[in-house]
C-alpha atoms as a PDB file:
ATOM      1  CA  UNK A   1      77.146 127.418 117.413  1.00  0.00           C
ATOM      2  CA  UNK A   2      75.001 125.038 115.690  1.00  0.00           C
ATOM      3  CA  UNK A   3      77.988 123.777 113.279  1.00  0.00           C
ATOM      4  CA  UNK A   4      80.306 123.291 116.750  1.00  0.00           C
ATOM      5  CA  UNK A   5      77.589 120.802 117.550  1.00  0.00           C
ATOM      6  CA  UNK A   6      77.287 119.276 114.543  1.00  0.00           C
ATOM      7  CA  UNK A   7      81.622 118.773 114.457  1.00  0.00           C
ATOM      8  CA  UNK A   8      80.868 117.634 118.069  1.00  0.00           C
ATOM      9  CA  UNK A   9      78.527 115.218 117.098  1.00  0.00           C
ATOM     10  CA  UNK A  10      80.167 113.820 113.664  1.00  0.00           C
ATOM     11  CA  UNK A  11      83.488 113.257 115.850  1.00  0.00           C
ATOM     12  CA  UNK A  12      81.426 110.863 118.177  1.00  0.00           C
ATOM     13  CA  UNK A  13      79.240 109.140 115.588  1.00  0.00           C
ATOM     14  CA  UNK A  14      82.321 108.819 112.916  1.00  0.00           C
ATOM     15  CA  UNK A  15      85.391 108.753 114.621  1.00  0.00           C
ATOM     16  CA  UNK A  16      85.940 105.612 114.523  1.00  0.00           C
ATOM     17  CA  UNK A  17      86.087 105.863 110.702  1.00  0.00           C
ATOM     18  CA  UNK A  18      87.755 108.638 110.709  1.00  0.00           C
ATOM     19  CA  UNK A  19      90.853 107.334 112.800  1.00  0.00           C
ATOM     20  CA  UNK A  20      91.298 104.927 110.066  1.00  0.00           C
ATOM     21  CA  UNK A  21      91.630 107.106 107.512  1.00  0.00           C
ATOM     22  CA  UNK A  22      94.226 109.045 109.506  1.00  0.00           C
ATOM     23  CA  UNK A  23      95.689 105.836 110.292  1.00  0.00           C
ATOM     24  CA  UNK A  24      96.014 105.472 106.501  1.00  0.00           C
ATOM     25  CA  UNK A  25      97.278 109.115 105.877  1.00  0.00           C
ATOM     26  CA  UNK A  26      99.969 108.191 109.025  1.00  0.00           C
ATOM     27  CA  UNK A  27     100.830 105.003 106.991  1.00  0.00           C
ATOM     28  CA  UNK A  28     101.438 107.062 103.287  1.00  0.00           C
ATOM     29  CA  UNK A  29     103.514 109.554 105.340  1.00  0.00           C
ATOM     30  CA  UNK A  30     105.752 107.227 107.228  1.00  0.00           C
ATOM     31  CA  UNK A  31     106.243 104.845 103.800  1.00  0.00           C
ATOM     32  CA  UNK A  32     106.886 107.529 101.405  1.00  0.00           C
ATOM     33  CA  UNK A  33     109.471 109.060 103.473  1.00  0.00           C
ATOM     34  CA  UNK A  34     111.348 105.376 104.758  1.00  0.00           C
ATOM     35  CA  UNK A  35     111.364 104.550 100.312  1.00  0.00           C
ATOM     36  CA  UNK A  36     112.312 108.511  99.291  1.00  0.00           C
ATOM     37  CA  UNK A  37     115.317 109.093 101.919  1.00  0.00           C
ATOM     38  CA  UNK A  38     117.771 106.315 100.285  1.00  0.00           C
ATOM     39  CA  UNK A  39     116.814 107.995  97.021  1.00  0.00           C
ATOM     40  CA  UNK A  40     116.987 110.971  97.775  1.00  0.00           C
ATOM     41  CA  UNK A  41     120.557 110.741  99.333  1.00  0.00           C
ATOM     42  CA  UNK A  42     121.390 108.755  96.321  1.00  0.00           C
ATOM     43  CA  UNK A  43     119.888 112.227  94.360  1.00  0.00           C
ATOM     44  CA  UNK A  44     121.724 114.644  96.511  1.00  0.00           C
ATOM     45  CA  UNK A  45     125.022 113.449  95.582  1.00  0.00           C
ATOM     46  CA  UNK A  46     124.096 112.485  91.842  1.00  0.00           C
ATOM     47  CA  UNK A  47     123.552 116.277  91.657  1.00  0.00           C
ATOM     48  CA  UNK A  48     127.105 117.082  92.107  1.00  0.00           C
ATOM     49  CA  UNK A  49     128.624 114.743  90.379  1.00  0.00           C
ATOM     50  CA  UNK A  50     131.303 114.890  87.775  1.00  0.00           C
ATOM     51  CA  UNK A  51     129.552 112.642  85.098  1.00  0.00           C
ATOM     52  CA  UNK A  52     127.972 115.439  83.407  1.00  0.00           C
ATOM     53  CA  UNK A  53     124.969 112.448  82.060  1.00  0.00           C
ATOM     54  CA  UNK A  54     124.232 111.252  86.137  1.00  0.00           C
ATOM     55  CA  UNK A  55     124.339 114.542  87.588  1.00  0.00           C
ATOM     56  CA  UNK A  56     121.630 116.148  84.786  1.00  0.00           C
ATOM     57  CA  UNK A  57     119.920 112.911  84.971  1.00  0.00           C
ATOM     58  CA  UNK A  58     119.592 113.523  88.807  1.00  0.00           C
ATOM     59  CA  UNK A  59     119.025 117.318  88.339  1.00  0.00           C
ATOM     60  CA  UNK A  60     115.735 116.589  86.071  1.00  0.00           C
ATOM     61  CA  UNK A  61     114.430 113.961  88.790  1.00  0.00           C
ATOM     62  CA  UNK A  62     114.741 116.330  91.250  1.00  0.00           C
ATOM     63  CA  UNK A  63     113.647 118.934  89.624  1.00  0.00           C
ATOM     64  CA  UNK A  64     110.873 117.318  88.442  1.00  0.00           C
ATOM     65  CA  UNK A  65     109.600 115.823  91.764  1.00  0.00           C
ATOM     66  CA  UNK A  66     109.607 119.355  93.290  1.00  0.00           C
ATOM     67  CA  UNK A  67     108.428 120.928  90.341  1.00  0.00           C
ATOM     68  CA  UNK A  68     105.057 118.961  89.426  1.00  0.00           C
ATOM     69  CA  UNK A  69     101.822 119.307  91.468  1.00  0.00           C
ATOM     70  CA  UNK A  70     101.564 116.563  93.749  1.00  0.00           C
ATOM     71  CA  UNK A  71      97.958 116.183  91.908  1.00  0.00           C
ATOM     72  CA  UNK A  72      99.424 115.656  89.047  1.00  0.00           C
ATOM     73  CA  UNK A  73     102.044 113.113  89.551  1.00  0.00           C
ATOM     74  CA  UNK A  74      99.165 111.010  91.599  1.00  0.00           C
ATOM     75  CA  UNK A  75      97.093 111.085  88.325  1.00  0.00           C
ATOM     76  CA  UNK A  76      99.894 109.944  86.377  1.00  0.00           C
ATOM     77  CA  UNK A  77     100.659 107.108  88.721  1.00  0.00           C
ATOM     78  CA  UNK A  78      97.069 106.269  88.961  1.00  0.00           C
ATOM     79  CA  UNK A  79      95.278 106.804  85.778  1.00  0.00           C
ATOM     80  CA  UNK A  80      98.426 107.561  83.244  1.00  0.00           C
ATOM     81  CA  UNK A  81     100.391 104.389  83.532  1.00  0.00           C
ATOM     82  CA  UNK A  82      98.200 101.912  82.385  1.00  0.00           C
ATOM     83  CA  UNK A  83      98.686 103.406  78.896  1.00  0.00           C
ATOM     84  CA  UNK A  84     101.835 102.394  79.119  1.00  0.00           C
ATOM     85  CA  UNK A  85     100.964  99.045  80.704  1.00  0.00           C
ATOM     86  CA  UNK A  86     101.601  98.995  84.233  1.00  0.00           C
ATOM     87  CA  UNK A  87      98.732  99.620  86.314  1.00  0.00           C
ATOM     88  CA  UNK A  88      99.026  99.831  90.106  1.00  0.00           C
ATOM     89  CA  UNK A  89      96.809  99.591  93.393  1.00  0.00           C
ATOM     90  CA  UNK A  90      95.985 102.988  94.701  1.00  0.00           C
ATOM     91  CA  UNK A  91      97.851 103.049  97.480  1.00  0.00           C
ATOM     92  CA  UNK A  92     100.470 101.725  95.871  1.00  0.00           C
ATOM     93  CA  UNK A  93     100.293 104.665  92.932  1.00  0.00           C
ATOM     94  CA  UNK A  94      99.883 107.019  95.723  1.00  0.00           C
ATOM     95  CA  UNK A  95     102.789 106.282  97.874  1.00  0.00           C
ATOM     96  CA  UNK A  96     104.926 106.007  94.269  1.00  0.00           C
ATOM     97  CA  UNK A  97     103.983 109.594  93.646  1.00  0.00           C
ATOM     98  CA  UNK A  98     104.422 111.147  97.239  1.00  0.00           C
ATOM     99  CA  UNK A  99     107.933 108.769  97.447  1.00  0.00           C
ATOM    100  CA  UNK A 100     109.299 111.074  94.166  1.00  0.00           C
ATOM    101  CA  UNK A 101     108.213 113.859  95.838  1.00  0.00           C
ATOM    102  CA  UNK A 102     110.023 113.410  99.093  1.00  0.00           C
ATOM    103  CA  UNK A 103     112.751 111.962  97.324  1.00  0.00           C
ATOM    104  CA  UNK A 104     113.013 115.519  95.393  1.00  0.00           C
ATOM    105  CA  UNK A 105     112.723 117.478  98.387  1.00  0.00           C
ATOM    106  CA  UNK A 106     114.779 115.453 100.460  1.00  0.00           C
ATOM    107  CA  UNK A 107     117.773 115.697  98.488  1.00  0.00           C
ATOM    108  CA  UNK A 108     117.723 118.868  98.782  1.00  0.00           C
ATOM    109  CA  UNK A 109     117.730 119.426 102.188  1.00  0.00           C
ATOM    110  CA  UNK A 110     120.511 116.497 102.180  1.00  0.00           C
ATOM    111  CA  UNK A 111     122.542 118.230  99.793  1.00  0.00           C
ATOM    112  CA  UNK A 112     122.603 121.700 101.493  1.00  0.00           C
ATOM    113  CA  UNK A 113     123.170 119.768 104.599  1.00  0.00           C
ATOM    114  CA  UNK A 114     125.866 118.143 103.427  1.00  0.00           C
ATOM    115  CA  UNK A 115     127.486 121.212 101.464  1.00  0.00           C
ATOM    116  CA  UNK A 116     127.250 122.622 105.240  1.00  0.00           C
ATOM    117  CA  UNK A 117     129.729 120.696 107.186  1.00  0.00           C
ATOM    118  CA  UNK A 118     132.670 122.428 107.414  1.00  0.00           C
ATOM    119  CA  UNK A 119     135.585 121.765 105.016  1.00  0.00           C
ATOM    120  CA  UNK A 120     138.263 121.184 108.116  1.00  0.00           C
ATOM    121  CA  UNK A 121     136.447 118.361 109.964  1.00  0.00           C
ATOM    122  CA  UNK A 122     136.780 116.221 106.112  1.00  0.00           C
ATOM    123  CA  UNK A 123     140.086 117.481 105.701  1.00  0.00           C
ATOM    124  CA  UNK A 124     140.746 116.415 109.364  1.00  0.00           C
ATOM    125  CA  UNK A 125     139.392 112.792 108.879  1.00  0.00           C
ATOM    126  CA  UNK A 126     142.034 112.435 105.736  1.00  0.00           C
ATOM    127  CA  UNK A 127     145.126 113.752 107.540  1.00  0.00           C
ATOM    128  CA  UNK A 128     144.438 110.998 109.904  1.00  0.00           C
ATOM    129  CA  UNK A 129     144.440 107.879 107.632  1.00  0.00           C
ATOM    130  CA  UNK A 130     140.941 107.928 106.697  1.00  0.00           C
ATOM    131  CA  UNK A 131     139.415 107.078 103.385  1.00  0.00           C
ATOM    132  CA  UNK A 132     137.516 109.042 101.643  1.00  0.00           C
ATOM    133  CA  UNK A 133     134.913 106.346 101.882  1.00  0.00           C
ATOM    134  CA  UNK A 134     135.042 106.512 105.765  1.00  0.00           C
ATOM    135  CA  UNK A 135     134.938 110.520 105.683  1.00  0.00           C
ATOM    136  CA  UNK A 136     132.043 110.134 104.024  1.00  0.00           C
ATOM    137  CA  UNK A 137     130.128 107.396 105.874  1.00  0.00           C
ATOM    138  CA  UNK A 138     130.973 108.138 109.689  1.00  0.00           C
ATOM    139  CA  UNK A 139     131.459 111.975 109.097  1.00  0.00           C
ATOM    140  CA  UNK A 140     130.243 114.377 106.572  1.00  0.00           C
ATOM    141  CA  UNK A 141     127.076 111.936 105.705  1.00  0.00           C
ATOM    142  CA  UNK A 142     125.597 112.255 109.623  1.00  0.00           C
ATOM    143  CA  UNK A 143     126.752 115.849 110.067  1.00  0.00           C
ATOM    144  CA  UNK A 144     125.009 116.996 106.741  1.00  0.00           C
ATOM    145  CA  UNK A 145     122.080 114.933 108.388  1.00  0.00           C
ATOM    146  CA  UNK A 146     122.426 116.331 111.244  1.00  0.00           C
ATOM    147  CA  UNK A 147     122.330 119.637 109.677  1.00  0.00           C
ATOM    148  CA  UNK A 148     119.328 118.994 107.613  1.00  0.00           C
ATOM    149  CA  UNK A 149     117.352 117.300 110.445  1.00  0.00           C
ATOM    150  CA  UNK A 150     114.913 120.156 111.020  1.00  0.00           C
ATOM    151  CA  UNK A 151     113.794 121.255 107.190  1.00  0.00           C
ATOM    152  CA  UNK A 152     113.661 117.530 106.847  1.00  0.00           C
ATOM    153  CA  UNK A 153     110.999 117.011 109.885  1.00  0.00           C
ATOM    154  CA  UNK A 154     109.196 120.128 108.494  1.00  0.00           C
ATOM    155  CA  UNK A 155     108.579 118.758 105.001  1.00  0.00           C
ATOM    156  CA  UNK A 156     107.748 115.464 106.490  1.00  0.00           C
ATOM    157  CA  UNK A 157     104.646 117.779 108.086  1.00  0.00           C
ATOM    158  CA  UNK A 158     103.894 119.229 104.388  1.00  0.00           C
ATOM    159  CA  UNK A 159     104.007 115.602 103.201  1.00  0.00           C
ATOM    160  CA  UNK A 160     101.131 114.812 105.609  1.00  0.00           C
ATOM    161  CA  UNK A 161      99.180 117.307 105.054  1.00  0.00           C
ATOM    162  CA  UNK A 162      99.823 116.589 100.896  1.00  0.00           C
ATOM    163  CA  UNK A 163      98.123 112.792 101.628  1.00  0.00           C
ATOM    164  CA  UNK A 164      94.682 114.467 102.156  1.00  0.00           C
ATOM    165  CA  UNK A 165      95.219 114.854  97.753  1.00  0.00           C
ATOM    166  CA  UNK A 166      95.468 110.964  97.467  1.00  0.00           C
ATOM    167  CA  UNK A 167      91.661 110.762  97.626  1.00  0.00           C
ATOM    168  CA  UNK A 168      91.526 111.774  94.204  1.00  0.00           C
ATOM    169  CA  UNK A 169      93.015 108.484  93.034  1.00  0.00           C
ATOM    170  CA  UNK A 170      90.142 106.440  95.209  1.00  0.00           C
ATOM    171  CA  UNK A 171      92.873 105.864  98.425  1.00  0.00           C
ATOM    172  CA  UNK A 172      90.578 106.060 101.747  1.00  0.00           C
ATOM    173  CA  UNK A 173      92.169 108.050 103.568  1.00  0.00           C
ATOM    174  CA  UNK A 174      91.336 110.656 105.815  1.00  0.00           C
ATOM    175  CA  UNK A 175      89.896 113.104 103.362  1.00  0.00           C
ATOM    176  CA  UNK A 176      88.177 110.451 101.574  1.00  0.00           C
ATOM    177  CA  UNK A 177      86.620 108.844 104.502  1.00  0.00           C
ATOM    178  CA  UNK A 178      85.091 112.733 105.367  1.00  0.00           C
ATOM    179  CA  UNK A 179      83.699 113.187 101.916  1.00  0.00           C
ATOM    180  CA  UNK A 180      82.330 109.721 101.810  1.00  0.00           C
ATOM    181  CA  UNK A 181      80.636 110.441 105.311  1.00  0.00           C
ATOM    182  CA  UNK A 182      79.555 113.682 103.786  1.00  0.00           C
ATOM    183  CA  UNK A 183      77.937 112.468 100.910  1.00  0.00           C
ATOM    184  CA  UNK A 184      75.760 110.024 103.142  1.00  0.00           C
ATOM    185  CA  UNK A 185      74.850 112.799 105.711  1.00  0.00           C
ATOM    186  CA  UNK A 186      75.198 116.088 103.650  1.00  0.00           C
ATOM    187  CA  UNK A 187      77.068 117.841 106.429  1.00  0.00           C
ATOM    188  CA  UNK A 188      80.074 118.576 104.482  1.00  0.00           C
ATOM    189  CA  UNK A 189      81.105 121.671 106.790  1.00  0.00           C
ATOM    190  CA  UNK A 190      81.127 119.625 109.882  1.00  0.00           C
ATOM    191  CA  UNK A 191      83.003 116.971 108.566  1.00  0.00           C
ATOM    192  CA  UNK A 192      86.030 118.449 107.278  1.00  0.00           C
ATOM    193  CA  UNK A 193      86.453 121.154 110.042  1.00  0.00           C
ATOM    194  CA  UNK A 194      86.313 117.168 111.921  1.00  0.00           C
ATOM    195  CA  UNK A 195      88.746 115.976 109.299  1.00  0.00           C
ATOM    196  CA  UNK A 196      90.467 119.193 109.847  1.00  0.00           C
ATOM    197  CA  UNK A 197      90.699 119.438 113.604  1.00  0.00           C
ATOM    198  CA  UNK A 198      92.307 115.920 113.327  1.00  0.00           C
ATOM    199  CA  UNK A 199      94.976 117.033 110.598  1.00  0.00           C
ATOM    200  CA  UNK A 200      96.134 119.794 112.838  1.00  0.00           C
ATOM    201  CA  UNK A 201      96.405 117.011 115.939  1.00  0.00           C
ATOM    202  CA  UNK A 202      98.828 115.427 113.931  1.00  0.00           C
ATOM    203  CA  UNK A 203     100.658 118.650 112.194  1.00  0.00           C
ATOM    204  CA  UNK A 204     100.677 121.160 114.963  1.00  0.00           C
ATOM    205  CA  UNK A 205     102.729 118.944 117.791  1.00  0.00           C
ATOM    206  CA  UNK A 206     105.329 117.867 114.435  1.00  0.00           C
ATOM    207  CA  UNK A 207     105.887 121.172 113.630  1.00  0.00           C
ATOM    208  CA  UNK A 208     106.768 122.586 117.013  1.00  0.00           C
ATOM    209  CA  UNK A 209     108.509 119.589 117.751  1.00  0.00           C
ATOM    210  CA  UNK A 210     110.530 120.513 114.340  1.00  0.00           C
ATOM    211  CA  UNK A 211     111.213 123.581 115.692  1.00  0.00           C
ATOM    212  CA  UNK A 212     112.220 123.063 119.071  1.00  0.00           C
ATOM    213  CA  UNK A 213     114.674 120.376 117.651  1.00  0.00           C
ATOM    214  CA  UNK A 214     116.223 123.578 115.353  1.00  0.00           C
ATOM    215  CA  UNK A 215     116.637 125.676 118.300  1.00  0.00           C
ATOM    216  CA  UNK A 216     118.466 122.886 120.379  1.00  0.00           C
ATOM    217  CA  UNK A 217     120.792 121.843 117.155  1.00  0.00           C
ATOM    218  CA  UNK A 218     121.672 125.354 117.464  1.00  0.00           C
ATOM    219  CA  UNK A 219     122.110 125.924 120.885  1.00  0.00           C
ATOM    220  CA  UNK A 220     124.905 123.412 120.049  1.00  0.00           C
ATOM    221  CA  UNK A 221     126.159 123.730 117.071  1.00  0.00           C
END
């Protein structure tokens, strides 16, 4: 009981704080995903290309991306590249490292998406005088979207919840701003069930929203 009213009391003594670190988390999210989905479509086809150099060049991106903890890749961005002289802001190393990562992912989902849409709607679109450009931009690329839609909105929740790890490179964001008020009021419990509580405002509605949107693409598919 007594640590509901301390959560109850951080929230109204820190929330203000607190939103902006969410705000900031929001903002990671929301860039890293608008800078990884061009790269990861450009991923998801390098992967099945014929030039056997671009596709395994795109193969050990993406496997890379989804392969490395995300903790790792933000030290490397952070700390790692000024060894190799080119040092960047925090944010800007974090959103770098969770971009690869949704770029990784991404191309994934694009590429199964795109594998998905059935051979006779392309083959359609070229029997009719399109070009195999065309096909490809006003067909099988939004279909495979289409397709991919829901593990895409899904991930975009993981990715969230994966911005709470840019406090280790010194971003203040959510998780930051509830150790930092931690550390000045010592009630550490309180403050991330707070910190918590606000994740899950965020997370919970996305991912039943994600999954509501699955059930309707297949109610008419």
């Amino acid at each position: 009981m007594n640590v509901l009213i301390d959560v109850a009391t951080d929230l109204r003594d820190y929330l203000p704080e607190l939103l902006g670190g969410l705000r900031l988390s929001v903002i990671l999210t929301l860039s890293s995903l608008v800078l990884g989905l061009p790269i990861a479509l450009a991923l998801a086809f390098g992967v099945t290309a014929a030039h056997d150099v671009l596709r395994w060049a795109c193969v050990a991106v993406v496997e890379f991306g989804r392969g490395a903890p995300v903790l790792v890749v933000l030290q490397l961005a952070y700390f790692g590249l000024p060894d190799a002289g080119v040092t960047l802001s925090a944010q800007v190393a974090a959103t770098a490292a969770l971009t690869l990562m949704s770029a990784a992912y991404l191309a994934e989902y694009l590429r199964g998406g795109i594998a998905a849409v059935p051979p006779g709607e392309v083959e359609g679109c070229l029997a009719l005088g399109m070009s195999r450009r065309d096909t490809l931009r006003y067909v099988t690329v939004p279909q495979g979207v289409r397709i991919a839609l829901p593990s895409m909105m899904g991930f975009s929740v993981m990715l969230f919840q994966a911005t709470s790890l840019a406090y280790s490179v010194a971003v203040p964001e959510l998780m930051s701003r509830a150790y930092s008020i931690g550390s000045s009021n010592f009630r550490y419990l309180s403050m991330f069930i707070a910190a918590g509580l606000l994740y899950a405002v965020i997370a919970i509605p996305c991912t039943w929203a994600s999954v509501y949107l699955e059930k309707l693409l297949n109610r008419h598919a």
